[in-house]
Protein backbone atom coordinates (compact mmCIF):
# COMPACT_ATOMS: atom_id res chain seq x y z
CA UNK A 1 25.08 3.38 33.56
CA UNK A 2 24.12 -0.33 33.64
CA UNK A 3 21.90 -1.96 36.48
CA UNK A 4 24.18 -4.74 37.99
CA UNK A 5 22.39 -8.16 40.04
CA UNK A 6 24.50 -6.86 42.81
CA UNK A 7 22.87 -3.48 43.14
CA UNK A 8 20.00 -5.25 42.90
CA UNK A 9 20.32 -7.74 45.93
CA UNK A 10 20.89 -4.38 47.62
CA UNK A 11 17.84 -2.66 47.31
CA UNK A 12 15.36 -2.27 49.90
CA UNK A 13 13.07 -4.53 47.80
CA UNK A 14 14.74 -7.08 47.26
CA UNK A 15 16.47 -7.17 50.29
CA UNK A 16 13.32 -7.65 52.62
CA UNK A 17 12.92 -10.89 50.90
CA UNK A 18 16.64 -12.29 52.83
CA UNK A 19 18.23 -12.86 49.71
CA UNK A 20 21.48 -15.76 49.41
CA UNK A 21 22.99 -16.31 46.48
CA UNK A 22 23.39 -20.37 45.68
CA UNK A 23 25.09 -20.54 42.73
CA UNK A 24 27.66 -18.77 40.56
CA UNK A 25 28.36 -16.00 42.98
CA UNK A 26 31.46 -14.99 41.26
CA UNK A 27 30.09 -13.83 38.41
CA UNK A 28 26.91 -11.60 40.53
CA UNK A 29 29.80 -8.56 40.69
CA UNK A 30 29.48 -7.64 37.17
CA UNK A 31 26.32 -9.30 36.34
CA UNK A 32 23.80 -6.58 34.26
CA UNK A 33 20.18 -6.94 34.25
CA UNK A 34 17.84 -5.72 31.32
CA UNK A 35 14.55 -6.16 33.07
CA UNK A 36 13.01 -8.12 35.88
CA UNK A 37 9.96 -11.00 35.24
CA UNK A 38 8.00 -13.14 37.54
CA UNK A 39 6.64 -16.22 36.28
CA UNK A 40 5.79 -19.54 37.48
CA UNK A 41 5.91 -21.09 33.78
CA UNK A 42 8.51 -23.51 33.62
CA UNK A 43 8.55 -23.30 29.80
CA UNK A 44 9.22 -19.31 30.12
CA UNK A 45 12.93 -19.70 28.64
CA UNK A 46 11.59 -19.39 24.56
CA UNK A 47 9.57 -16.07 26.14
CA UNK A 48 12.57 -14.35 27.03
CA UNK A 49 15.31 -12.32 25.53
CA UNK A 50 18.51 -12.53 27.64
CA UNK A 51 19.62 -9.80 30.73
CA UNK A 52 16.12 -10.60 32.72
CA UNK A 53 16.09 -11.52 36.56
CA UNK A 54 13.45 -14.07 36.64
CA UNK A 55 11.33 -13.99 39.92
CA UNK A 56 9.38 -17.15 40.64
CA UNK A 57 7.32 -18.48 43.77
CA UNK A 58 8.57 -21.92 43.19
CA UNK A 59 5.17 -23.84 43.14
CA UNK A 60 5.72 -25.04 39.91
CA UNK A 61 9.11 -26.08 40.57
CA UNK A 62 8.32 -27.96 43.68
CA UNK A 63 5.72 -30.06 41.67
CA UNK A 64 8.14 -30.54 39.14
CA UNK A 65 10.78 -33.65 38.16
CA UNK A 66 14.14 -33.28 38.98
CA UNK A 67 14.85 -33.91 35.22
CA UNK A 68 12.59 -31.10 34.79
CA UNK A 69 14.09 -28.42 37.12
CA UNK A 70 17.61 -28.59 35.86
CA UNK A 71 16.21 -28.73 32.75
CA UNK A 72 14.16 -25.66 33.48
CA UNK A 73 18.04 -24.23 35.29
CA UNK A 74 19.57 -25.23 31.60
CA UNK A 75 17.15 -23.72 29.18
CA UNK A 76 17.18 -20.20 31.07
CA UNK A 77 21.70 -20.19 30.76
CA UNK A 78 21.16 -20.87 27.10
CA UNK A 79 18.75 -18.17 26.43
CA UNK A 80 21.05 -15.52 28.42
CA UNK A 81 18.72 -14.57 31.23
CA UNK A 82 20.85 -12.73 33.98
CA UNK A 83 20.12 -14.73 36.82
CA UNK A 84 17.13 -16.71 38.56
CA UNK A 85 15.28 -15.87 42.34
CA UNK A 86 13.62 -18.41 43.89
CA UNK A 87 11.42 -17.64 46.57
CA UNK A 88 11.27 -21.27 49.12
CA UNK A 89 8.88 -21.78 52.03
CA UNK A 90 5.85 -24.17 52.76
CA UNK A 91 6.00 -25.52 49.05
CA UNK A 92 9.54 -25.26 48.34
CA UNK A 93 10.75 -25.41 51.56
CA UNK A 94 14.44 -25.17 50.00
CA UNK A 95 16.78 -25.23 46.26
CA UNK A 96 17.14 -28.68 45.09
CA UNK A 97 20.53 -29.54 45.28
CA UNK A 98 20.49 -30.95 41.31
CA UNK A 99 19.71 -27.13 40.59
CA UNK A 100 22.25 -25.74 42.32
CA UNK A 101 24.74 -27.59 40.54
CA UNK A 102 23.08 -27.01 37.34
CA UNK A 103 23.06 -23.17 38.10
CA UNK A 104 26.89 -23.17 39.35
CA UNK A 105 28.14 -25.20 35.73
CA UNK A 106 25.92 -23.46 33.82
CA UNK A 107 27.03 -19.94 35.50
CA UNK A 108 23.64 -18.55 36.26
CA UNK A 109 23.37 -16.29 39.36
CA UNK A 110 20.82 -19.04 41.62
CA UNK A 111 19.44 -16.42 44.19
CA UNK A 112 17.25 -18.11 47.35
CA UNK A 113 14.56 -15.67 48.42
CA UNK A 114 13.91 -16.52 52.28
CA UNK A 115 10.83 -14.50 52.76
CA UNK A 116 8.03 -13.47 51.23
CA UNK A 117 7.43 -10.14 48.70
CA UNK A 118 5.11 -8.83 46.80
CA UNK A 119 6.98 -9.44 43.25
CA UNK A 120 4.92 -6.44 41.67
CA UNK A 121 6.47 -4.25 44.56
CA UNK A 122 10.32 -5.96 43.49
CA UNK A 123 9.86 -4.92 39.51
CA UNK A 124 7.81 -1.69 39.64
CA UNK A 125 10.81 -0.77 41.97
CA UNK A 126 13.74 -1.47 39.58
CA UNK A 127 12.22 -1.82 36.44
CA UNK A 128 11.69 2.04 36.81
CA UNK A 129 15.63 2.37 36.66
CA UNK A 130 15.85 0.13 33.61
CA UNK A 131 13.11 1.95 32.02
CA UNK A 132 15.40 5.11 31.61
CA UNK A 133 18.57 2.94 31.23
CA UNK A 134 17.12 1.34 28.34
CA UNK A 135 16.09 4.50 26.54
CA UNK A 136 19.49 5.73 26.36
CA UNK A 137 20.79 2.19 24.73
CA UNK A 138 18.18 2.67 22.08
CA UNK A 139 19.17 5.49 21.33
CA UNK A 140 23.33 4.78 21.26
CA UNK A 141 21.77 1.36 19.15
CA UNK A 142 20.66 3.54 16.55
CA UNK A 143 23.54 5.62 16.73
CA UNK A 144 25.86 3.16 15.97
CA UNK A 145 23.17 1.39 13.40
CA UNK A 146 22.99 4.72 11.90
CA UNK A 147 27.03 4.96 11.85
CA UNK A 148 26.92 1.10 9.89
CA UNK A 149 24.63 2.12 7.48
CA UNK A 150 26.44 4.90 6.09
CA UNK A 151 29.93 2.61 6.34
CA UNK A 152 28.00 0.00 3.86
CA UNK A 153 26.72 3.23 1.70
CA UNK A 154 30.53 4.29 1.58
CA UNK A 155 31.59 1.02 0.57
CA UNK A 156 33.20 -0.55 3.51
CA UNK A 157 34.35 -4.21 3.94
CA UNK A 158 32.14 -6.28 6.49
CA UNK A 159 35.29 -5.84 8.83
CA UNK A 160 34.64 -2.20 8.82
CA UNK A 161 31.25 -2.50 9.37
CA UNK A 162 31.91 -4.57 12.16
CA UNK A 163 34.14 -2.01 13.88
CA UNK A 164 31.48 0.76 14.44
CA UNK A 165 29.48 -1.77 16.36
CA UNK A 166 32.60 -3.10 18.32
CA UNK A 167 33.55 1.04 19.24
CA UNK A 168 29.82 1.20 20.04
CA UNK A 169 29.45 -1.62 22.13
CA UNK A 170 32.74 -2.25 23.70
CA UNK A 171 32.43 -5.71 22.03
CA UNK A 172 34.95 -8.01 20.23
CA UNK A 173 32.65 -9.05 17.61
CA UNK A 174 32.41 -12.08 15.14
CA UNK A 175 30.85 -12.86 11.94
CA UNK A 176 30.50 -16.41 10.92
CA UNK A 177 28.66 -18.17 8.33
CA UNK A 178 25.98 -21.06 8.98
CA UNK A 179 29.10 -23.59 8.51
CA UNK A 180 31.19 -21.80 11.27
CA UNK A 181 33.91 -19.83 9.46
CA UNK A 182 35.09 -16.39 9.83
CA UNK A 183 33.32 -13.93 7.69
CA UNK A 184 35.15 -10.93 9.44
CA UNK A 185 35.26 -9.58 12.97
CA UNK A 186 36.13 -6.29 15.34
CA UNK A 187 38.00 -5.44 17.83
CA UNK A 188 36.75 -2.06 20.03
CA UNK A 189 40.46 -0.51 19.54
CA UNK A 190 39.41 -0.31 16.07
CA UNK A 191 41.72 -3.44 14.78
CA UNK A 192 39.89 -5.43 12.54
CA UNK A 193 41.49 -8.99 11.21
CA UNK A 194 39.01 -11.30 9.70
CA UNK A 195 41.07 -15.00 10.44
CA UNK A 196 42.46 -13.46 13.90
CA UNK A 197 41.67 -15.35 17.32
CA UNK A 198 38.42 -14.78 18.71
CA UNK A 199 37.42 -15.44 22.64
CA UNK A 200 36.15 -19.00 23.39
CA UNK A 201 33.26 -17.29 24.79
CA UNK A 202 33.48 -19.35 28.35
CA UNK A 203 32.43 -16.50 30.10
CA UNK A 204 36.05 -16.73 31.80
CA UNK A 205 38.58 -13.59 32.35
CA UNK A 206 37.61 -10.40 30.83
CA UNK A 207 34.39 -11.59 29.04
CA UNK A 208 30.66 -11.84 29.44
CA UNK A 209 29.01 -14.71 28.20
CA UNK A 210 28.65 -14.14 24.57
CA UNK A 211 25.29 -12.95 22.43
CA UNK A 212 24.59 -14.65 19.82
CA UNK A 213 22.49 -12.81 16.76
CA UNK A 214 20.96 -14.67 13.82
CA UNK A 215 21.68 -12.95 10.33
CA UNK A 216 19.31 -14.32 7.95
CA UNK A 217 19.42 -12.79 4.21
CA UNK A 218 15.88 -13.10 2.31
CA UNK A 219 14.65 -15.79 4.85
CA UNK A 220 17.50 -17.78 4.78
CA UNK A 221 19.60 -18.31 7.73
CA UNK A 222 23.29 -16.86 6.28
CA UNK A 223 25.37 -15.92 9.54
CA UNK A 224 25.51 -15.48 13.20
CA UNK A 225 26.85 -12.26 14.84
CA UNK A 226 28.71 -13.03 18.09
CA UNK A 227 29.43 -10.19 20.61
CA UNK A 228 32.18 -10.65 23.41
CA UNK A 229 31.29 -8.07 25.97
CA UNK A 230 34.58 -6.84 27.50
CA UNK A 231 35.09 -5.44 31.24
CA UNK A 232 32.43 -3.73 32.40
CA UNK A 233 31.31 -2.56 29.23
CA UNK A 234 27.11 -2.73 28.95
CA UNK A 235 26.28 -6.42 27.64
CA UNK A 236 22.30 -4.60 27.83
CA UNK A 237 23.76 -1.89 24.60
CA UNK A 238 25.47 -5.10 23.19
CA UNK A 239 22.24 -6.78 23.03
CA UNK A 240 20.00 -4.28 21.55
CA UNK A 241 22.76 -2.76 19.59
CA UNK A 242 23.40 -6.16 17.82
CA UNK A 243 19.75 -7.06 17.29
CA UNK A 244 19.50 -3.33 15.57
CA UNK A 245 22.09 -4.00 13.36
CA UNK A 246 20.68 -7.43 11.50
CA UNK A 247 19.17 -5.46 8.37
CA UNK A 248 22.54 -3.57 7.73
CA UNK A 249 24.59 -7.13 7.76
CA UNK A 250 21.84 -8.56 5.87
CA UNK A 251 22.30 -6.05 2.97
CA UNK A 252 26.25 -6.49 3.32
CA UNK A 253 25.79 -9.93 2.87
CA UNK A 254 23.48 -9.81 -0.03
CA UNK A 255 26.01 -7.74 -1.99
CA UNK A 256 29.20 -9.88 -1.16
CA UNK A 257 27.64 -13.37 -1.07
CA UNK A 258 24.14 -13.56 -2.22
CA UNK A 259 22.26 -16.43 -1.46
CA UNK A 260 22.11 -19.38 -4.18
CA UNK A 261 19.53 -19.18 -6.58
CA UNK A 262 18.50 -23.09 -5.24
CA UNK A 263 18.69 -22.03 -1.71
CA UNK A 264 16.18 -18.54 -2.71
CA UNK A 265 13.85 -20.82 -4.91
CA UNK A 266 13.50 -23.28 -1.98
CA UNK A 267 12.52 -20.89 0.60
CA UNK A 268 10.17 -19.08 -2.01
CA UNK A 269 8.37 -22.37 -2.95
CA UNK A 270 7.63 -23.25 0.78
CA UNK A 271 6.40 -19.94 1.07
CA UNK A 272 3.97 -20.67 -1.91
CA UNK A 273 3.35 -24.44 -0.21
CA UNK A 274 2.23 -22.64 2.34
CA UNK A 275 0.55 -19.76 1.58
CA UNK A 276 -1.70 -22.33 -1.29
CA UNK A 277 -0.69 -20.89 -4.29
CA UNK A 278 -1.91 -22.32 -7.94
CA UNK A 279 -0.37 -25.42 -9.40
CA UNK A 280 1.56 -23.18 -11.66
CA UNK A 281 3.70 -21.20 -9.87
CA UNK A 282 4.71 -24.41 -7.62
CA UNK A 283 5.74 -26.00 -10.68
CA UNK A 284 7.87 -23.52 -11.76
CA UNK A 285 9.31 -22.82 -8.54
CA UNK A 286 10.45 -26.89 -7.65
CA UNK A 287 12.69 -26.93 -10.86
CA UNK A 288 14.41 -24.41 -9.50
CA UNK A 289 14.80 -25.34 -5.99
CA UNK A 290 15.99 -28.75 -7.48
CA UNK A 291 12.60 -30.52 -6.96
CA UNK A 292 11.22 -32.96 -9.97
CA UNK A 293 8.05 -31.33 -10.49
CA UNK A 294 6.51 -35.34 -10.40
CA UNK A 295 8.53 -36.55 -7.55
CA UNK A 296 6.67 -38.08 -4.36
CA UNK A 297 7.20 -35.28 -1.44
CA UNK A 298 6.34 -35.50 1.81
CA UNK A 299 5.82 -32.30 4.07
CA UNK A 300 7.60 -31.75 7.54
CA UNK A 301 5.84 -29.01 10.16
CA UNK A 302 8.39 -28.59 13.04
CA UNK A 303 6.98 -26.24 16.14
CA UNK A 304 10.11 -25.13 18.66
CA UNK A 305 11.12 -22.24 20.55
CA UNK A 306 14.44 -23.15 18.19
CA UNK A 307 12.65 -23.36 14.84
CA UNK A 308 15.44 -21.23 13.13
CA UNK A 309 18.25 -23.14 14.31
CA UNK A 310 17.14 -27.06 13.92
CA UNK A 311 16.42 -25.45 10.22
CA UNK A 312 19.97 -26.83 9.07
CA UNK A 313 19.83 -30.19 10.84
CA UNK A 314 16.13 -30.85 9.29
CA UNK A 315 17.04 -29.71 6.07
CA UNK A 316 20.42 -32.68 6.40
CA UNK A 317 17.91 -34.92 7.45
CA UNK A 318 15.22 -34.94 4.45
CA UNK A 319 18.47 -34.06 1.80
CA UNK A 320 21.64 -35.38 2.63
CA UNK A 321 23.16 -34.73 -1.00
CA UNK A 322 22.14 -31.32 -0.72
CA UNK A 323 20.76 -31.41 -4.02
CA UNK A 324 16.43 -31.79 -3.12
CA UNK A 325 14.42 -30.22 -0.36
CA UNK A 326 13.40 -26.91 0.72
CA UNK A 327 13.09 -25.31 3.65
CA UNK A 328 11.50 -22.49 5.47
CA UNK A 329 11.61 -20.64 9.14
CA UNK A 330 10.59 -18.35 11.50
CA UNK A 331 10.08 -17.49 15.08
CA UNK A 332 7.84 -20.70 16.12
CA UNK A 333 7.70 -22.88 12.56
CA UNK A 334 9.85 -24.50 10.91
CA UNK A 335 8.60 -25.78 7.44
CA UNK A 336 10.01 -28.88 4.86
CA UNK A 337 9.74 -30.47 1.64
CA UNK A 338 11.09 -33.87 1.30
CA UNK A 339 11.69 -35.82 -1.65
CA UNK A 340 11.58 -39.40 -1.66
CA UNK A 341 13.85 -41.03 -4.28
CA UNK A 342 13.84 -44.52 -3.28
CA UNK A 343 12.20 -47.14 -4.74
CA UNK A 344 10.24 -47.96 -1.31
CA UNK A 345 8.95 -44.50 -0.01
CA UNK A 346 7.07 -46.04 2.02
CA UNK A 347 10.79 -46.78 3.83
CA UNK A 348 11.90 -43.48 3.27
CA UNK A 349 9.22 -41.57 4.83
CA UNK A 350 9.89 -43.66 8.03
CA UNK A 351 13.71 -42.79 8.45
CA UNK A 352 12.58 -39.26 8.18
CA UNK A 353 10.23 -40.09 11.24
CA UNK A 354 12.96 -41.94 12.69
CA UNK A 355 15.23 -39.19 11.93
CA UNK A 356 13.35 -36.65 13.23
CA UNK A 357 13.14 -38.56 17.01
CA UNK A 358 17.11 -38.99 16.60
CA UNK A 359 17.55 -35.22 16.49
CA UNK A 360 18.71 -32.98 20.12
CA UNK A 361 15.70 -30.50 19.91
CA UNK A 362 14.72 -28.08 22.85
CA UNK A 363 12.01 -29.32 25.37
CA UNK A 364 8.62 -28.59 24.22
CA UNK A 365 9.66 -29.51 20.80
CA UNK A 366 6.59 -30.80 17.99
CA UNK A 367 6.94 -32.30 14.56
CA UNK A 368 4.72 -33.72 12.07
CA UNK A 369 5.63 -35.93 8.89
CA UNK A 370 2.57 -35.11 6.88
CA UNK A 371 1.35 -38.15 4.04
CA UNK A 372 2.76 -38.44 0.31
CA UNK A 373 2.02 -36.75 -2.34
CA UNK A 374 2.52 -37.88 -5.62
CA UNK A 375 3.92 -34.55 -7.14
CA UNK A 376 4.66 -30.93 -5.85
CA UNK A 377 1.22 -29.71 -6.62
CA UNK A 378 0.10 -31.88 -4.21
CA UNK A 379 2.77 -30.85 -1.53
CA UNK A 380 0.27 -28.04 0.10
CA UNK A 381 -2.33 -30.97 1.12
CA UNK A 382 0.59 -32.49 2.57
CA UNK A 383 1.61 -29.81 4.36
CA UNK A 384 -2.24 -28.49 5.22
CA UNK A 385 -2.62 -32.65 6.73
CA UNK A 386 0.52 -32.20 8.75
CA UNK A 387 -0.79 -29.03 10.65
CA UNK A 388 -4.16 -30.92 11.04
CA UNK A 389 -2.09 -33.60 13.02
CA UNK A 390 -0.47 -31.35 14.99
CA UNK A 391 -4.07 -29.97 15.59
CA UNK A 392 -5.64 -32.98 16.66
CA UNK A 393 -3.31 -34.95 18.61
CA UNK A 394 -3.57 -33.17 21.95
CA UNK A 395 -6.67 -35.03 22.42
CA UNK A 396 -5.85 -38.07 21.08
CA UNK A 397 -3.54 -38.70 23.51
CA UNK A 398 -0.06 -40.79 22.46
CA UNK A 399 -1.96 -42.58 19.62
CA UNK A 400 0.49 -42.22 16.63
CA UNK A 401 3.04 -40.19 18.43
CA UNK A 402 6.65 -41.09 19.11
CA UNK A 403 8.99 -39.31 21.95
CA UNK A 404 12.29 -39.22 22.48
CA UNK A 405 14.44 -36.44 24.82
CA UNK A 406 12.61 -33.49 24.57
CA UNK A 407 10.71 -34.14 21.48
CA UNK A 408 7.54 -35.11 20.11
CA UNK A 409 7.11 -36.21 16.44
CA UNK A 410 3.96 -37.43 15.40
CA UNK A 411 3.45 -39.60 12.21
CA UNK A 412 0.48 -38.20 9.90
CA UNK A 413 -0.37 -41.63 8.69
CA UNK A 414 -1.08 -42.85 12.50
CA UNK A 415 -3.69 -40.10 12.42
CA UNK A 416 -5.30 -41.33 8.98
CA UNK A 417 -8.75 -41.63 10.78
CA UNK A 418 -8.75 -38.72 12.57
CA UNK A 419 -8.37 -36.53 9.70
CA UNK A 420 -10.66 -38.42 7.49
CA UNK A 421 -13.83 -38.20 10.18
CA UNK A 422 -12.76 -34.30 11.01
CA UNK A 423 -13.01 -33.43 6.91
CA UNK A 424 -15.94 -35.74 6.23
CA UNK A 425 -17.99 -35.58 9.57
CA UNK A 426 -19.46 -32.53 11.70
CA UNK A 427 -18.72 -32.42 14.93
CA UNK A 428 -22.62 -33.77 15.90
CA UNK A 429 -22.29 -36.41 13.38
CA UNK A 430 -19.16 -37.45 15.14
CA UNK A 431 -20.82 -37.07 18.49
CA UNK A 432 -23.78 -39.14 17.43
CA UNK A 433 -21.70 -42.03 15.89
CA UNK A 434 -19.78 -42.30 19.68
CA UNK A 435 -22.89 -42.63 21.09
CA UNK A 436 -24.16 -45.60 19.20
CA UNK A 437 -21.21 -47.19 19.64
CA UNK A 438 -19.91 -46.53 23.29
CA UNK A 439 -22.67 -44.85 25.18
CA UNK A 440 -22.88 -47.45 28.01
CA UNK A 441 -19.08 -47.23 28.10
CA UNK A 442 -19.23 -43.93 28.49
CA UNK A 443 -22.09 -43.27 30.66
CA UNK A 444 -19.56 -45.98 32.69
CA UNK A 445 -16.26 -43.51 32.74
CA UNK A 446 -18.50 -40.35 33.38
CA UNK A 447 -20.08 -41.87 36.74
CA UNK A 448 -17.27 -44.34 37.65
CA UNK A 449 -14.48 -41.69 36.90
CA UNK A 450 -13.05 -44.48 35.18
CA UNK A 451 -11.01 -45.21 31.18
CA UNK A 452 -12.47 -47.26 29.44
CA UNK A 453 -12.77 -45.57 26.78
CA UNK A 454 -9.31 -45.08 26.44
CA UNK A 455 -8.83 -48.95 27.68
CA UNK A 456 -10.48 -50.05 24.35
CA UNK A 457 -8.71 -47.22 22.20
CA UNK A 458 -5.53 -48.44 23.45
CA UNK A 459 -6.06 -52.43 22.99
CA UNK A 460 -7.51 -52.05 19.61
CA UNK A 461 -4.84 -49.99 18.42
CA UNK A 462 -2.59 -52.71 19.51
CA UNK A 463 -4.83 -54.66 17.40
CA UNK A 464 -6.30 -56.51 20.33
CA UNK A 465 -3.00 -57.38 22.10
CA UNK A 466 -4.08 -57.55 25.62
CA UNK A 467 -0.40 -58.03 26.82
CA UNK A 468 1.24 -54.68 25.32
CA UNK A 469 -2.10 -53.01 25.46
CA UNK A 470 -1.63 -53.53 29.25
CA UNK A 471 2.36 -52.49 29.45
CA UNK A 472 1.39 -49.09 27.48
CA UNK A 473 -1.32 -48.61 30.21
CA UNK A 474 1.05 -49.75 32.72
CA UNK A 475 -1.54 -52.06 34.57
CA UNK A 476 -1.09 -55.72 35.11
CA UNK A 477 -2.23 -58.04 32.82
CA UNK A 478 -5.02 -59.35 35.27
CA UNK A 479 -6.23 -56.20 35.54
CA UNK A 480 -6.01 -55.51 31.69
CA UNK A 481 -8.21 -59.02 31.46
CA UNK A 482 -11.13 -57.54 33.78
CA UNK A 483 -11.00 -53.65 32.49
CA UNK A 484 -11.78 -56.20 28.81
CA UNK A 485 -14.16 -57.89 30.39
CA UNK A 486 -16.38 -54.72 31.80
CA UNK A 487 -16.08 -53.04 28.55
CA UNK A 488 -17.68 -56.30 26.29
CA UNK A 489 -20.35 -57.03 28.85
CA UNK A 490 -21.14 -52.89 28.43
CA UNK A 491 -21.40 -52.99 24.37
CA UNK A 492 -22.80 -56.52 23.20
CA UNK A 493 -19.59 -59.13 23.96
CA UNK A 494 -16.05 -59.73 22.35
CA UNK A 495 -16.24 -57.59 19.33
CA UNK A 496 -13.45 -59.57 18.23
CA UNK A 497 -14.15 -62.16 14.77
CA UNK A 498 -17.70 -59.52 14.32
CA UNK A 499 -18.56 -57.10 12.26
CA UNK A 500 -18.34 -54.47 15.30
CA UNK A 501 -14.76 -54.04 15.70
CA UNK A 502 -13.91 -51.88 13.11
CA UNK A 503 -16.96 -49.41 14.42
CA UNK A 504 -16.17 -49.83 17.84
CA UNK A 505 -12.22 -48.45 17.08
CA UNK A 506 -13.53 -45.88 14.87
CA UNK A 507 -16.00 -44.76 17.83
CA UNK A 508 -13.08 -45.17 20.20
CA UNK A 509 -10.72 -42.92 18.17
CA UNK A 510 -13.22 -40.19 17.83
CA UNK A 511 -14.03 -40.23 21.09
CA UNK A 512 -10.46 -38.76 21.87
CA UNK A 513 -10.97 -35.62 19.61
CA UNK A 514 -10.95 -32.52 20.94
CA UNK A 515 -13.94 -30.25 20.28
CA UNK A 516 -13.36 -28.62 16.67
């Protein structure tokens, strides 16, 4: 029997904390829960799977943006988890009202926890139920996977397949392909009609909010299962039961509508890309995937909790004939091959970065555009300087990198000397060339607690324009002037119209590195 929020608020547990719901409290009733997690990670959403009551002590919220905390409210609706607690007192004193109304239109269960408890108590206590409850779904899941597997070995149509999971689950379910139409779909009476009406999936009337399931087929994204829980069927069996059933639909797919042969080869050479095989098997690979074994490519690394999904807008992005580029993803990477046509690539490789900042991603979001290379056997030390970029810019600050929404994409190129001192220099012979350079400046930041450093990193990147130098510092121009003046008087004057400047940016650069 499934483990509802509203049992929940009743325990003894739970309710020595004096629980209120804020939010959404028409939809606690027949609310299920899958498990319960405490966290003070505001980025916890990716971690999750759907069904969880998420516990958290609120310090991290009440240090947070208000951007941030409905973001944070926003990111756990989309990923399905059941419903948030919020424990308030000396550091959160109370909700924010902005997350409130984020929880109410977003429907998620915003519970207020007015006094203090031991979490570990709160979980250990009903975890223990869901423990045994989730036992028993495996083992229906497998039932009914079980039951689909012998429906594909008799021959059935998808729509049949479909129905043992809707019978299973209680579920109206949906199969669509990556463009959004109807592959086939189920009804739990056992009616199956592959162009009927389907549930909007508002979470309104007799519905749960819908789970989604990606279907890929040989790597490649194909379909996405959708599962309308109805009544107070269990939406916790729905979940596992649809997850379990991904390799049958895979196979039915692959017999009925086989990926293309372009769309395999893609996926197969950025496996290759990536894995460094020899020249000769990416050359025979990029005919194939529709890729000029000569043409100029440039590699894209993409790092999101929504890798799979931002696979078809990246892939639009670097081809938007459809006819070059190749593709690649799993759970936290997202890998691409673009090929520039044009007769300026320099040109093209900048919409891509361009393109890339355009594009809704999920917060916490990283790309990298990775330099050209002139031919696909070169594409792996595109790819390899891509990752290095990704690498090295956490301590190299904003140098290079570009944000927009919730994403970050940083431009390979902008990182040209950072890769060439990591490859050519150790880590002491980098240390040693900062010193001769900068060591008053930095014996200055270390016992001043001041930035110097990063004041001269800055202005010479903006090649020694004190005036947006100071705006991307935000300090005043005045105090830009004296911050100049301090750092000349500590290494040997105005480096500017000497020999010394190009040194003295080098040293600054490599000062930023993190330790390899």
């Amino acid at each position: 029997m499934p483990v509802h929020l509203e049992d929940v608020l009743r325990h003894p547990s739970v309710l020595a904390a004096d629980p209120v719901v804020r939010a959404a409290a028409g939809v606690v009733p027949q609310t299920q829960l899958r498990w319960i997690h405490s966290s003070e990670v505001l980025d916890i959403a990716s971690l999750l799977g759907g069904g969880e009551l998420l516990l958290t002590g609120g310090q991290a919220l009440a240090l947070a943006s208000d951007e941030r905390q409905t973001g944070y409210i926003r990111d756990l609706a989309e990923r399905g988890v059941a419903a948030l607690a919020v424990e308030t007192g000396s550091v959160l004193p109370s909700i924010p009202a902005s997350m409130i109304a984020a929880a109410e239109e977003a429907g998620l269960p915003l519970i207020e926890l007015r006094r203090v408890v031991p979490f570990v108590a709160v979980m250990e206590a009903i975890n223990s139920q869901l423990v045994s409850q989730s036992a028993a779904q495996l083992q229906q899941a497998d039932q009914a996977s079980h039951a689909m597997a012998v429906e594909l070995a008799h021959g059935g149509s998808l729509d049949r397949i479909l129905a043992v999971l809707a019978v299973a689950t209680g579920s109206e379910v949906v199969l669509t392909s990556t463009a959004g139409a109807s592959l086939a779909s189920a009804e739990p009476g056992g009616d199956v009609d592959a162009s009927g009406p389907m549930p909007s999936g508002d979470g309104v009337g007799d519905y749960s909010t819908p789970i989604h399931v990606e279907v890929p087929v040989r790597g490649i994204p194909s379909a996405r299962l959708t599962l309308h829980v109805r009544g107070d069927a269990d939406v916790n069996l729905a979940r596992i039961a649809g997850n379990r059933s991904v390799d049958i639909l895979a196979l039915a797919l692959l017999q009925r509508m086989p990926p293309g042969l372009k769309e395999m080869a893609g996926a197969a050479l950025i496996r290759a890309i990536d894995s460094g095989k020899q020249n000769w098997r990416l050359r025979e690979l990029a005919p194939a995937a529709g890729i000029p074994v000569s043409a100029q490519v440039v590699a894209v690394v993409v790092r999101s909790p929504a890798s799979k999904q931002l696979r078809k807008d990246v892939e639009h992005l670097l081809d938007p004939g459809g006819q070059h580029g190749a593709s690649y993803a799993d759970n936290a990477e997202l890998l691409a091959l673009g090929v520039l046509r044009s007769g300026n690539v320099q040109d093209e490789r900048q919409r891509i970065v361009d393109g890339l900042l355009a594009l809704a991603v999920p917060e916490g979001t990283v790309s990298a555009v990775g330099p050209i290379a002139s031919g696909v056997s070169f594409a792996p030390w595109s790819l390899a300087e891509a990752r290095l970029t990704l690498e090295l810019a956490a301590g190299v600050g904003n140098s290079g990198a570009a944000a927009y929404g919730n994403g970050t994409v940083l431009d390979a190129q902008a990182f040209a000397v950072e890769r060439l001192a990591v490859q050519s220099m150790d880590e002491m012979q980098r240390r040693d060339f900062v010193n001769q350079q900068l060591a008053a400046v930095l014996e200055h930041d270390a016992q001043r607690h001041s930035t110097l450093v990063e004041t001269l990193r800055v202005w010479l990147d903006s090649g020694c324009n004190t005036a947006q130098a100071a705006r991307e510092l935000h300090v005043e121009r005045q105090s830009m002037h004296q911050r100049l003046q301090r750092i000349f008087s500590l290494c040997g004057g105005d480096p500017r119209g000497t020999g010394r400047l190009p040194a003295l940016h080098l040293a600054a650069r490599l000062a930023a590195l993190p330790p390899q």
